[in-house]
PDB file of N, CA and C in Angstrom:
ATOM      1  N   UNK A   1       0.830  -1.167   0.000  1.00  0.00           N
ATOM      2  CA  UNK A   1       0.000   0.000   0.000  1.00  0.00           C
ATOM      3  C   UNK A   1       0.885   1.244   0.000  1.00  0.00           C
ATOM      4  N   UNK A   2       0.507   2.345  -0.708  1.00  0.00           N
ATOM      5  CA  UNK A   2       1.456   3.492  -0.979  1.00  0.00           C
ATOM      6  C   UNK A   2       0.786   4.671  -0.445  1.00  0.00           C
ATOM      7  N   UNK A   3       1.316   5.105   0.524  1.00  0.00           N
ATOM      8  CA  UNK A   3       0.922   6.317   1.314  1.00  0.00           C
ATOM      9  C   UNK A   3       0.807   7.776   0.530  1.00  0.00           C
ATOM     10  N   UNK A   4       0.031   8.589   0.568  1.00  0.00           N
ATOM     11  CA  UNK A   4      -0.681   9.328  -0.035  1.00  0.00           C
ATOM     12  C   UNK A   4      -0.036  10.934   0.216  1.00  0.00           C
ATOM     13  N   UNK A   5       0.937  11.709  -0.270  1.00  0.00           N
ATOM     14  CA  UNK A   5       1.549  12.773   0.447  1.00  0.00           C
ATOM     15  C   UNK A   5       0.491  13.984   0.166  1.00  0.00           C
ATOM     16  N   UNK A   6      -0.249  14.779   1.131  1.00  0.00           N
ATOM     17  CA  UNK A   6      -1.214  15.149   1.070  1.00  0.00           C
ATOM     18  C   UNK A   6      -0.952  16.874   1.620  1.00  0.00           C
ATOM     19  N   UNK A   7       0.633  17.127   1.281  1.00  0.00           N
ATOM     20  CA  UNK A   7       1.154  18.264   1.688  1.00  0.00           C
ATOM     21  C   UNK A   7       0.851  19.387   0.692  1.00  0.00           C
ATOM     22  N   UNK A   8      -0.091  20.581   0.929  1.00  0.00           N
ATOM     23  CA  UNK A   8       0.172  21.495  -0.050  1.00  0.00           C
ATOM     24  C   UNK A   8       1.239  22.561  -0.413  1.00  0.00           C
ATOM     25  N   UNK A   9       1.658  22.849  -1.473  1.00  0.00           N
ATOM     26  CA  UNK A   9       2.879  23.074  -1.396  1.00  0.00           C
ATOM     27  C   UNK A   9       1.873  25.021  -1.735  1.00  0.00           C
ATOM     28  N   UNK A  10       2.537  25.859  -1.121  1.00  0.00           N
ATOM     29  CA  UNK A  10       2.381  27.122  -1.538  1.00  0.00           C
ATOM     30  C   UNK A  10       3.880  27.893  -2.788  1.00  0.00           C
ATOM     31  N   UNK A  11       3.156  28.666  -3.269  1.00  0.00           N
ATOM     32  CA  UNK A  11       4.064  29.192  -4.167  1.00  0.00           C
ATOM     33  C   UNK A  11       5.272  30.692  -2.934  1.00  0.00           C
ATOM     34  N   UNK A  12       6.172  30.684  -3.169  1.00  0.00           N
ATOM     35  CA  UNK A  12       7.081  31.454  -2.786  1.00  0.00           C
ATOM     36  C   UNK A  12       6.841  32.838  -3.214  1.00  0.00           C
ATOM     37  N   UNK A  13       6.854  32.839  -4.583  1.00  0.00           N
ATOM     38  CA  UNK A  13       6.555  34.107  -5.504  1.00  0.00           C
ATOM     39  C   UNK A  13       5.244  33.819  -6.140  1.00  0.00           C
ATOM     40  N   UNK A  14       4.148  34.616  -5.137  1.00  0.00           N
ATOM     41  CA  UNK A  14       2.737  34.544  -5.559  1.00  0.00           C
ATOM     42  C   UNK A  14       2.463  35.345  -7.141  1.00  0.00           C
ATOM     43  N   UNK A  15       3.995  36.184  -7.288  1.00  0.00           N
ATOM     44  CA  UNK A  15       3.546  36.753  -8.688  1.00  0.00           C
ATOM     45  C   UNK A  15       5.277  36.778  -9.450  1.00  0.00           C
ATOM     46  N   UNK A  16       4.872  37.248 -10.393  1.00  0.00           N
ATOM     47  CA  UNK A  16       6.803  37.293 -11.478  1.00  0.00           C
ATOM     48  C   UNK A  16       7.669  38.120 -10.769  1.00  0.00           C
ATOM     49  N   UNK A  17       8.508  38.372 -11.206  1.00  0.00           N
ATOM     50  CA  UNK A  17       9.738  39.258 -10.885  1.00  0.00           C
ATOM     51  C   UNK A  17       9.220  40.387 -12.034  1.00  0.00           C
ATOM     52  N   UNK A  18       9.218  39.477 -12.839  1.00  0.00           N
ATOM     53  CA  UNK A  18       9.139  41.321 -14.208  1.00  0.00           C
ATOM     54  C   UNK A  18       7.458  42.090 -13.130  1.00  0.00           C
ATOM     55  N   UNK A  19       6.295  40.899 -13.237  1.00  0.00           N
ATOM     56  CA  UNK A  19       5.312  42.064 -12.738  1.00  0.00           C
ATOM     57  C   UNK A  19       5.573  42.981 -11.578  1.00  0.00           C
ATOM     58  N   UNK A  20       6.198  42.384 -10.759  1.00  0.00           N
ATOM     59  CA  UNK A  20       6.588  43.406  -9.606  1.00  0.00           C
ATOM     60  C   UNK A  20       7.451  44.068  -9.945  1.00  0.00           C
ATOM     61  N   UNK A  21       8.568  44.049 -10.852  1.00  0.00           N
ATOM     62  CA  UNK A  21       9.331  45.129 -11.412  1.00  0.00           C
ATOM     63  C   UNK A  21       8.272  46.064 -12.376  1.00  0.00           C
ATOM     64  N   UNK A  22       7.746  45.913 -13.075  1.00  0.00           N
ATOM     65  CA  UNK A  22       6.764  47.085 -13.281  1.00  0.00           C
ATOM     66  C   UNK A  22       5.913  47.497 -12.825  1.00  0.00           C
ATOM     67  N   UNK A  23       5.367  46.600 -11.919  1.00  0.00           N
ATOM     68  CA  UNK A  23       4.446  47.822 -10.960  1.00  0.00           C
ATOM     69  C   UNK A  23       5.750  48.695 -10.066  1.00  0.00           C
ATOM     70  N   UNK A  24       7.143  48.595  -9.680  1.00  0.00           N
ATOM     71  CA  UNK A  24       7.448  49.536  -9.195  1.00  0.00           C
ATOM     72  C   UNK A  24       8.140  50.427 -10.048  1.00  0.00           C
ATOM     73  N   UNK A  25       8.298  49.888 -11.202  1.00  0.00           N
ATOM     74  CA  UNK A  25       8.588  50.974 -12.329  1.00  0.00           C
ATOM     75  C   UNK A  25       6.842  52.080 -12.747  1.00  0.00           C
ATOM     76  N   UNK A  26       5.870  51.748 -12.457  1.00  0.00           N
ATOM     77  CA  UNK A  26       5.127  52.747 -12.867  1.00  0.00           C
ATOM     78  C   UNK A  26       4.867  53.980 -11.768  1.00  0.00           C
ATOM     79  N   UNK A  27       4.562  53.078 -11.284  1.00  0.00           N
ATOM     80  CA  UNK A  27       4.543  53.661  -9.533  1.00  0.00           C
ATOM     81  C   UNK A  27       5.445  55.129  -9.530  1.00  0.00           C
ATOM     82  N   UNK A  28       6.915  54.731  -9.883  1.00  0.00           N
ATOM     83  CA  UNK A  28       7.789  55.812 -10.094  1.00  0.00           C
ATOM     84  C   UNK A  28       7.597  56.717 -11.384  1.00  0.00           C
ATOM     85  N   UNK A  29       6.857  56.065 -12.768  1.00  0.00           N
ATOM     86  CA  UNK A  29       7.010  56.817 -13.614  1.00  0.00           C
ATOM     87  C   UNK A  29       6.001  57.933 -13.525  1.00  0.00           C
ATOM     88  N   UNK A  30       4.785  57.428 -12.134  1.00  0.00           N
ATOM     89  CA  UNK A  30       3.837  58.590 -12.334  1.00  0.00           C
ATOM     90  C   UNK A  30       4.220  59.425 -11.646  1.00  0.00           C
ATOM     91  N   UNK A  31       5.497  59.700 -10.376  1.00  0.00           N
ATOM     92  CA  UNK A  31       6.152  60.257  -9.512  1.00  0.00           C
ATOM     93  C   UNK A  31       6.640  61.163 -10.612  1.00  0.00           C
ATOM     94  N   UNK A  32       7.736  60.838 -11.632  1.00  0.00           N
ATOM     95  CA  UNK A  32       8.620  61.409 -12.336  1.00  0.00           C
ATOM     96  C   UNK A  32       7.642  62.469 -13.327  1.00  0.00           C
ATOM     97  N   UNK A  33       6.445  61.922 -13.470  1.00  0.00           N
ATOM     98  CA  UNK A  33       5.488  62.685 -14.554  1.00  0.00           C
ATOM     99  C   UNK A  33       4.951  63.819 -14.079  1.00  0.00           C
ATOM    100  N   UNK A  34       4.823  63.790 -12.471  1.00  0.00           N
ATOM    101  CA  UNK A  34       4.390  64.663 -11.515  1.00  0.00           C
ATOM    102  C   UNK A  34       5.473  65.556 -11.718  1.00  0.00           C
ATOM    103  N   UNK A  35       6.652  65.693 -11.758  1.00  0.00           N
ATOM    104  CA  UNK A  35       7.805  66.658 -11.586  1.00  0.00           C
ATOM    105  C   UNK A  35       7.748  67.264 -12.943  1.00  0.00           C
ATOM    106  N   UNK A  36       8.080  65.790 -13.969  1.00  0.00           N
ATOM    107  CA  UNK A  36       8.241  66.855 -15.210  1.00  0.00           C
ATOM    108  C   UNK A  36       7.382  67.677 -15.762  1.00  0.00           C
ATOM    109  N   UNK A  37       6.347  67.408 -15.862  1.00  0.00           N
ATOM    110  CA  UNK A  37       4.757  67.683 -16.547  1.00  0.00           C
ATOM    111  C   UNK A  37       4.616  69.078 -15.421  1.00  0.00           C
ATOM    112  N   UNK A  38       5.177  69.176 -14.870  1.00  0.00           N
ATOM    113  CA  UNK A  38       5.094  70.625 -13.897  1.00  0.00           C
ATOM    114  C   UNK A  38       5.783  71.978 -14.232  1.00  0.00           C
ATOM    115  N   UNK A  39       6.685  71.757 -15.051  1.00  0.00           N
ATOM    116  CA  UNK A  39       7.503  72.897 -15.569  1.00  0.00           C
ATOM    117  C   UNK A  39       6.669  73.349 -16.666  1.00  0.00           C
ATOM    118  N   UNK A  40       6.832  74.270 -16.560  1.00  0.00           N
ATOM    119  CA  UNK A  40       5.705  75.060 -17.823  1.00  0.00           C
ATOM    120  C   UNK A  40       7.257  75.605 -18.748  1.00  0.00           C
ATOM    121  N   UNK A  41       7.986  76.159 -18.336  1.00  0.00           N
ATOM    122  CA  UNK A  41       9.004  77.011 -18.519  1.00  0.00           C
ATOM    123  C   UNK A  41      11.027  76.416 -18.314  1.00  0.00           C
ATOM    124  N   UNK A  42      10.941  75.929 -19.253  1.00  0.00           N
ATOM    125  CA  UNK A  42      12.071  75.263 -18.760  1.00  0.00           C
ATOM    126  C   UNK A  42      13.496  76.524 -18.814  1.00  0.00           C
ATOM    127  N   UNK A  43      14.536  76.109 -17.893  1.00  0.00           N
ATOM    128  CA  UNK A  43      15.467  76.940 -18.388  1.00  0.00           C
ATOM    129  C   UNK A  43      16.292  76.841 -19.298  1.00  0.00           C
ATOM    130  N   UNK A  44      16.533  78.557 -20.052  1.00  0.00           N
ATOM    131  CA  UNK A  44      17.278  77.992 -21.040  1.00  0.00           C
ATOM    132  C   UNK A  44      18.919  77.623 -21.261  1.00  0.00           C
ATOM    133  N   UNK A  45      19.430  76.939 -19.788  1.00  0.00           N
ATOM    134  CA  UNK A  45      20.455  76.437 -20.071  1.00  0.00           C
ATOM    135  C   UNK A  45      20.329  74.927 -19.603  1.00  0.00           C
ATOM    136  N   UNK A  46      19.001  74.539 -19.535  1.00  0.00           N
ATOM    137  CA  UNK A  46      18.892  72.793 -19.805  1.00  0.00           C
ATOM    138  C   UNK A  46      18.948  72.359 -21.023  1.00  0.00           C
ATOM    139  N   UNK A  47      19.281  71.245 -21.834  1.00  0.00           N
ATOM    140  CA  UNK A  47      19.272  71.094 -22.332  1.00  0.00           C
ATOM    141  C   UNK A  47      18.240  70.435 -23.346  1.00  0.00           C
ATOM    142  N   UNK A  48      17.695  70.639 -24.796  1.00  0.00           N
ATOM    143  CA  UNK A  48      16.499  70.190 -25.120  1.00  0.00           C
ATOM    144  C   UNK A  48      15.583  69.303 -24.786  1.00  0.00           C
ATOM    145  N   UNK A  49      16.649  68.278 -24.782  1.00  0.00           N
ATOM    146  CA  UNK A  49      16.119  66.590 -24.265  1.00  0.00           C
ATOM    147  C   UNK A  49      16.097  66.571 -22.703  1.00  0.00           C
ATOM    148  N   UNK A  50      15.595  67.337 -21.961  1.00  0.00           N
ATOM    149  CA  UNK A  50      16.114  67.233 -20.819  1.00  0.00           C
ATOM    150  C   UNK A  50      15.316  66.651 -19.673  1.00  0.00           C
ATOM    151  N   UNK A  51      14.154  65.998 -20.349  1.00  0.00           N
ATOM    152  CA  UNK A  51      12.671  65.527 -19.974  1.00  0.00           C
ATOM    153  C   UNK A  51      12.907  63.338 -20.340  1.00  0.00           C
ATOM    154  N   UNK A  52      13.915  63.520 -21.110  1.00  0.00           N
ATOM    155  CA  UNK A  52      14.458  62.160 -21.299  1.00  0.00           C
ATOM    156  C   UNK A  52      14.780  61.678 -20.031  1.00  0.00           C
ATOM    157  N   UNK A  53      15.636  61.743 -19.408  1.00  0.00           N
ATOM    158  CA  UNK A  53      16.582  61.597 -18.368  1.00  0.00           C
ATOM    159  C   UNK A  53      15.989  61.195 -17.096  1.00  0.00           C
ATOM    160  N   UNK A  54      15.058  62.207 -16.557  1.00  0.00           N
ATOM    161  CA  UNK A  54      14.284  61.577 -15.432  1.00  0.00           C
ATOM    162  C   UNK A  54      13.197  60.601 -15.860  1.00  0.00           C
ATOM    163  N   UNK A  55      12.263  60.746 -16.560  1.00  0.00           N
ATOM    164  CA  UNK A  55      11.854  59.943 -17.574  1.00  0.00           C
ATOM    165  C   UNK A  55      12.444  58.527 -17.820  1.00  0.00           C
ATOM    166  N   UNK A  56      13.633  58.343 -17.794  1.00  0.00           N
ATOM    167  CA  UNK A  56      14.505  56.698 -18.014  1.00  0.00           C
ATOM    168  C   UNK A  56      14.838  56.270 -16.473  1.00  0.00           C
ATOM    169  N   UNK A  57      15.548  57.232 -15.762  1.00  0.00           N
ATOM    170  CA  UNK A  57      16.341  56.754 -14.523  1.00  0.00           C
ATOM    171  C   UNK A  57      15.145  56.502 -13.665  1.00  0.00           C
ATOM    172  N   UNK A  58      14.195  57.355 -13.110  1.00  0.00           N
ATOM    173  CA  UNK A  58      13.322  57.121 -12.359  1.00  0.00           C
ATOM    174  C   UNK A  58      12.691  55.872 -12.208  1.00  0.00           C
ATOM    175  N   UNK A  59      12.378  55.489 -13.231  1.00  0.00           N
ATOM    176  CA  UNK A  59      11.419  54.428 -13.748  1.00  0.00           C
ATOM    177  C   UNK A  59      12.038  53.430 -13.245  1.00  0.00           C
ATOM    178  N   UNK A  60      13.490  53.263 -13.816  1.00  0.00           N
ATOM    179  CA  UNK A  60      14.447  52.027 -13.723  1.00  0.00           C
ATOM    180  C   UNK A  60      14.649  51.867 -11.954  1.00  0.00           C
ATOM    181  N   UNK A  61      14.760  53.114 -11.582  1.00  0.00           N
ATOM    182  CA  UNK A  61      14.779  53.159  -9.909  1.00  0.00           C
ATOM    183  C   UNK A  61      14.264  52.278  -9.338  1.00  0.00           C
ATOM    184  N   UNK A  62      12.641  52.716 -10.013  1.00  0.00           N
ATOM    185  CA  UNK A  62      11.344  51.989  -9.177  1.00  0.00           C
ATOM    186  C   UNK A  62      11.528  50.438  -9.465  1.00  0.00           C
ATOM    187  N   UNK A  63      11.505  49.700 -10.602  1.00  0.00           N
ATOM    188  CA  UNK A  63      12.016  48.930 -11.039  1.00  0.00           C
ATOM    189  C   UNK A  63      13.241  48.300 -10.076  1.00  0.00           C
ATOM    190  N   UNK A  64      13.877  48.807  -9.860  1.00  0.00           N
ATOM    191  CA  UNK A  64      14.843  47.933  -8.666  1.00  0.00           C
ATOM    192  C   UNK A  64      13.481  47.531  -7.655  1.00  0.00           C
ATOM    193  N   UNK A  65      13.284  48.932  -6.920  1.00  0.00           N
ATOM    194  CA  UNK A  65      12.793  48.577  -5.558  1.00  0.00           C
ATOM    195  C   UNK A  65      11.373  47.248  -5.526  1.00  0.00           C
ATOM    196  N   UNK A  66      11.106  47.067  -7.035  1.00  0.00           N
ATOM    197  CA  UNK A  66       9.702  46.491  -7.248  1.00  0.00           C
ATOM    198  C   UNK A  66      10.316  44.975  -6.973  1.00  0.00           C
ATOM    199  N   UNK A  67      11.896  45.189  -7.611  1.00  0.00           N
ATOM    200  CA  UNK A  67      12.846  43.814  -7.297  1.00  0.00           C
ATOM    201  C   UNK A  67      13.029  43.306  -6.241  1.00  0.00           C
ATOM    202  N   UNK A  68      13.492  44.377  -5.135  1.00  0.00           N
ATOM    203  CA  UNK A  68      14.002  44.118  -3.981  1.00  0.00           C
ATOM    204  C   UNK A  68      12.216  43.553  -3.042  1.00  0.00           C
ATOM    205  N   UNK A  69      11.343  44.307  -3.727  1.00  0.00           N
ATOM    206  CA  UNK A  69      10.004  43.362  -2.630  1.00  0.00           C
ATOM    207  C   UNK A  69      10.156  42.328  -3.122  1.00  0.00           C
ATOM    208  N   UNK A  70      10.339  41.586  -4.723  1.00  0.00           N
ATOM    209  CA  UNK A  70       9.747  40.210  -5.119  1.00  0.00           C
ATOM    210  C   UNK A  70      10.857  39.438  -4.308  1.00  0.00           C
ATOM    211  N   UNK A  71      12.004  39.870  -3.711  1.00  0.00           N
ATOM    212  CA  UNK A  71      12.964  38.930  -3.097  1.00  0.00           C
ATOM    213  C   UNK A  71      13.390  38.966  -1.526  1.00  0.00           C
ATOM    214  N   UNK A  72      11.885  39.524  -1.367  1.00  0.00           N
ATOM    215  CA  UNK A  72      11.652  39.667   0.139  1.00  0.00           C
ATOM    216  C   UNK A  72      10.589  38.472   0.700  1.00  0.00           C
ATOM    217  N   UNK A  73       9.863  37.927  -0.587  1.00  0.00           N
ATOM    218  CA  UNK A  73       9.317  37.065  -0.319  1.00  0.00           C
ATOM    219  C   UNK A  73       9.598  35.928   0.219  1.00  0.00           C
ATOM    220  N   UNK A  74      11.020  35.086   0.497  1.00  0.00           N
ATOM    221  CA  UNK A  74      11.205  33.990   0.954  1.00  0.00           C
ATOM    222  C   UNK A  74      10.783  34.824   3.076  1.00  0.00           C
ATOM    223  N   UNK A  75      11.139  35.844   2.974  1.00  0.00           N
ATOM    224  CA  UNK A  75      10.845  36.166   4.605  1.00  0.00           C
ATOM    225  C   UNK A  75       9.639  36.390   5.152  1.00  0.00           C
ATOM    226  N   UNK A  76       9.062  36.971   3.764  1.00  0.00           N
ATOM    227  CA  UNK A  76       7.455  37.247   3.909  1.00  0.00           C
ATOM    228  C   UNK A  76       7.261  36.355   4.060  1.00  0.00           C
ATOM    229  N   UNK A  77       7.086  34.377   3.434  1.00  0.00           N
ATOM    230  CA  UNK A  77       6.518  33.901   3.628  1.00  0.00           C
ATOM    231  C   UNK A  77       6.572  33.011   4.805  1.00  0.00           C
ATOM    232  N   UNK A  78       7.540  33.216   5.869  1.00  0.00           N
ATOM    233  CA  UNK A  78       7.737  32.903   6.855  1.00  0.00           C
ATOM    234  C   UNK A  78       6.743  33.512   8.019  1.00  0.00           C
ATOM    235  N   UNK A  79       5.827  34.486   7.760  1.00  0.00           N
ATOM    236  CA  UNK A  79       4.932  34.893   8.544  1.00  0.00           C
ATOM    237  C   UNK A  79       5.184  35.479   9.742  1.00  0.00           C
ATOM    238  N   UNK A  80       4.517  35.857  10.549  1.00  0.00           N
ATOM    239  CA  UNK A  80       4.768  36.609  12.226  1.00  0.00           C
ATOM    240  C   UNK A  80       5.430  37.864  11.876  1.00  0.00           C
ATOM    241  N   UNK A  81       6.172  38.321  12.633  1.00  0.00           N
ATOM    242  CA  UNK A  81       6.964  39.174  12.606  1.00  0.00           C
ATOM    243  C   UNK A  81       8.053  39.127  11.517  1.00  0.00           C
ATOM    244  N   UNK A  82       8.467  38.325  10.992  1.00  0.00           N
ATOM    245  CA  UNK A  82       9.260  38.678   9.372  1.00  0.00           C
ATOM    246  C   UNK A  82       8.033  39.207   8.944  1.00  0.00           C
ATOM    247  N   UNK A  83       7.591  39.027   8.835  1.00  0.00           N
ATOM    248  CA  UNK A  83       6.649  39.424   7.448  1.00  0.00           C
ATOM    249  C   UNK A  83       6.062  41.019   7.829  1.00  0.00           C
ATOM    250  N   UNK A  84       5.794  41.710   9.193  1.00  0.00           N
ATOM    251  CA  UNK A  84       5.723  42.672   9.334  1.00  0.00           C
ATOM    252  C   UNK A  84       7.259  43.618   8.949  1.00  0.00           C
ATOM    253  N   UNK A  85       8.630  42.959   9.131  1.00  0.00           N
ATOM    254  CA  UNK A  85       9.878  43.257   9.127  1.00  0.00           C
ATOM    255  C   UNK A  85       9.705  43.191   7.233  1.00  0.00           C
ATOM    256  N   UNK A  86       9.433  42.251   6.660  1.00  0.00           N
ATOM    257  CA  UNK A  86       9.703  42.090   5.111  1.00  0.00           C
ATOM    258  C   UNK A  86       9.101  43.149   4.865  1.00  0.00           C
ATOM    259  N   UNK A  87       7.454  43.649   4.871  1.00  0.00           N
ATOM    260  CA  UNK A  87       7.138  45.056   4.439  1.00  0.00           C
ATOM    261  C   UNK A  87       7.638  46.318   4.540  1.00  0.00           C
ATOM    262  N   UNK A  88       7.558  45.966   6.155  1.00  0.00           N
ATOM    263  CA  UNK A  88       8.241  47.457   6.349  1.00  0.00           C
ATOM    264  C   UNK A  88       9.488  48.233   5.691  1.00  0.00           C
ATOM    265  N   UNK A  89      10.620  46.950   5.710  1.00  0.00           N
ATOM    266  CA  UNK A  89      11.709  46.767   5.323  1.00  0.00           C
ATOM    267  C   UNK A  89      11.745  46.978   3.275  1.00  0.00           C
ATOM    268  N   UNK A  90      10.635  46.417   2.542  1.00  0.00           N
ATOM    269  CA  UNK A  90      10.839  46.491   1.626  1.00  0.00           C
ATOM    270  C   UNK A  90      10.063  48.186   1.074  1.00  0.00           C
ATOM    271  N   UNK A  91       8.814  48.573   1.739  1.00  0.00           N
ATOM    272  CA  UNK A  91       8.409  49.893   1.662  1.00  0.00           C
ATOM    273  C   UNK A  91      10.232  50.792   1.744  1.00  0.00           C
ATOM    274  N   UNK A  92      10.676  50.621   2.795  1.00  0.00           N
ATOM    275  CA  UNK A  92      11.196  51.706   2.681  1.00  0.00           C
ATOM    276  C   UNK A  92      12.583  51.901   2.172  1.00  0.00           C
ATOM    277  N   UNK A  93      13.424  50.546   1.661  1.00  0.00           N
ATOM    278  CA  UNK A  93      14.182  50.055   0.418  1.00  0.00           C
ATOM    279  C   UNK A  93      13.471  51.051  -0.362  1.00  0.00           C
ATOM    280  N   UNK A  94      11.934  50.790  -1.141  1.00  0.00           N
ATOM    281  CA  UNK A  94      11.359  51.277  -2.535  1.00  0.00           C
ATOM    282  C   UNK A  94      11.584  52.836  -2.139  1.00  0.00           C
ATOM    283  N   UNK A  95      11.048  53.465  -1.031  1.00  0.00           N
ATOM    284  CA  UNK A  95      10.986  54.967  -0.843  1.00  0.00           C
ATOM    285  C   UNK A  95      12.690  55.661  -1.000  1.00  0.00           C
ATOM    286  N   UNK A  96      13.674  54.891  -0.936  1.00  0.00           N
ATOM    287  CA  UNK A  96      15.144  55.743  -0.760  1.00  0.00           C
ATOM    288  C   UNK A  96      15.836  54.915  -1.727  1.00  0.00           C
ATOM    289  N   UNK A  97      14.978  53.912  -2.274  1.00  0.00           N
ATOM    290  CA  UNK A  97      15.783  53.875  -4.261  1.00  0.00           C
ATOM    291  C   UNK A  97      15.174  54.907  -5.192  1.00  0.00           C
ATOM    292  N   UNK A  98      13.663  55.265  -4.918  1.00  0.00           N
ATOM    293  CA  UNK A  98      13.675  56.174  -5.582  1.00  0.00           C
ATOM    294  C   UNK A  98      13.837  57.570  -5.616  1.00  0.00           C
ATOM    295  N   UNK A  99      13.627  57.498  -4.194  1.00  0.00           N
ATOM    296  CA  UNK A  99      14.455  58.949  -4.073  1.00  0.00           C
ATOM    297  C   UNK A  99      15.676  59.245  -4.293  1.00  0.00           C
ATOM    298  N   UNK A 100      16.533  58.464  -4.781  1.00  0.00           N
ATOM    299  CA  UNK A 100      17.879  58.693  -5.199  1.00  0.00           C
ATOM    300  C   UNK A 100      17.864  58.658  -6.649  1.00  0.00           C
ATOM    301  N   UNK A 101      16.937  58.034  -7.399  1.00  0.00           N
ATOM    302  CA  UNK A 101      16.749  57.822  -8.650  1.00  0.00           C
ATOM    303  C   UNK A 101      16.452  59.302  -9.172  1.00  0.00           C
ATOM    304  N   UNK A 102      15.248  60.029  -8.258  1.00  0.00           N
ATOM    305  CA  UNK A 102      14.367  61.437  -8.402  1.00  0.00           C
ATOM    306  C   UNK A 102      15.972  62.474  -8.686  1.00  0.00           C
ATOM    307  N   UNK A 103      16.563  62.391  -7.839  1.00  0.00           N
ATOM    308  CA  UNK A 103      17.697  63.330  -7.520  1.00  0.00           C
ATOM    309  C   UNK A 103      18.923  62.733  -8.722  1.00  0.00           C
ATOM    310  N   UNK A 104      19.004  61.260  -8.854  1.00  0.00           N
ATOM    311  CA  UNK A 104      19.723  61.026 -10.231  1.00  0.00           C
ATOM    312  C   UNK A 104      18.933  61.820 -11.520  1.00  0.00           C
ATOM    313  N   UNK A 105      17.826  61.500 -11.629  1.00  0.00           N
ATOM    314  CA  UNK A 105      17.013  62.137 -12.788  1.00  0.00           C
ATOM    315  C   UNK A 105      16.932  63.128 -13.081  1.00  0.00           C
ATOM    316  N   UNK A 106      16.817  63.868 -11.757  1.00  0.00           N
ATOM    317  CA  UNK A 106      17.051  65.200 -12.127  1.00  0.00           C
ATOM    318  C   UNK A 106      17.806  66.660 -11.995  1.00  0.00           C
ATOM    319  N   UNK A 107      19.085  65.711 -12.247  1.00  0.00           N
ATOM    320  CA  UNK A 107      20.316  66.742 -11.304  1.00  0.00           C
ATOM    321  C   UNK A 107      20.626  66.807 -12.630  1.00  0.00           C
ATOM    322  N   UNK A 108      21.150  68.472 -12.162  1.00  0.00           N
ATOM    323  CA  UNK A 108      21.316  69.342 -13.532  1.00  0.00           C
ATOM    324  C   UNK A 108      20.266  70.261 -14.040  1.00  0.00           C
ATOM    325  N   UNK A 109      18.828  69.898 -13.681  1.00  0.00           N
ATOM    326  CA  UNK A 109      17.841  70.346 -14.339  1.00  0.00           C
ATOM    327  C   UNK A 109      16.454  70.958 -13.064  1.00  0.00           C
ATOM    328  N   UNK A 110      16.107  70.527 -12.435  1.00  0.00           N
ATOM    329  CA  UNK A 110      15.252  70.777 -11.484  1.00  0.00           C
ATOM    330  C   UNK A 110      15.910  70.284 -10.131  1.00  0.00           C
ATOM    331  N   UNK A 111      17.059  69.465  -9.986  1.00  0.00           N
ATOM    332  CA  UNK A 111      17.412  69.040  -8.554  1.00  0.00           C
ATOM    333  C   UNK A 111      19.223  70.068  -8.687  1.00  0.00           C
ATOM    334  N   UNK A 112      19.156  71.106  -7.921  1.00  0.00           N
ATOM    335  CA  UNK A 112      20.308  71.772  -7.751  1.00  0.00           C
ATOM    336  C   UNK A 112      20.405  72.463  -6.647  1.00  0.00           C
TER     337      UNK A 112
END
């Protein structure tokens, strides 16, 4: 007689790496849209393209931090207190990648 293994197995990563990298890439691109889309008047010693730049880096920022939650999940799924530590911990990873991204994006041009 052959015993019956009746263990459910849960998934680790309830979702992709790319989807959580773009939800924290949009997340940031509507941050970055907020800044640029605000200048009415640019100065004229920025340079033309100068709406490119935060526009690319920002995004890619968020994009890390969307990384760093999907690989927080082996702690998240340990429950109790990791998992209050994995959020907290990964919120505020996402808040000071992109704020360094904001200030990469836009130094030279609106961050001086």
């Amino acid at each position: 007689m052959a015993q019956e293994d009746n263990i459910k197995t849960h998934p680790i990563h309830p979702s992709t790496l790319g989807k959580r990298m773009l939800v924290g890439a949009g997340i940031s691109l509507l941050i970055s849209l907020f800044f640029v889309l605000g200048v009415d008047d640019p100065k004229p010693e920025w340079h033309a393209l100068w709406i490119v730049k935060p526009l690319l880096i920002i995004p890619a920022a968020g994009a890390l931090g969307g990384a760093f939650f999907h690989f927080m999940d082996h702690l998240r799924y340990e429950g109790g207190w990791r998992l209050i530590l994995a959020n907290v911990l990964s919120v505020l990873v996402y808040l000071v990648v992109v704020w360094l991204g904001i200030v990469l994006g836009l130094h030279g041009t609106m961050w001086d």
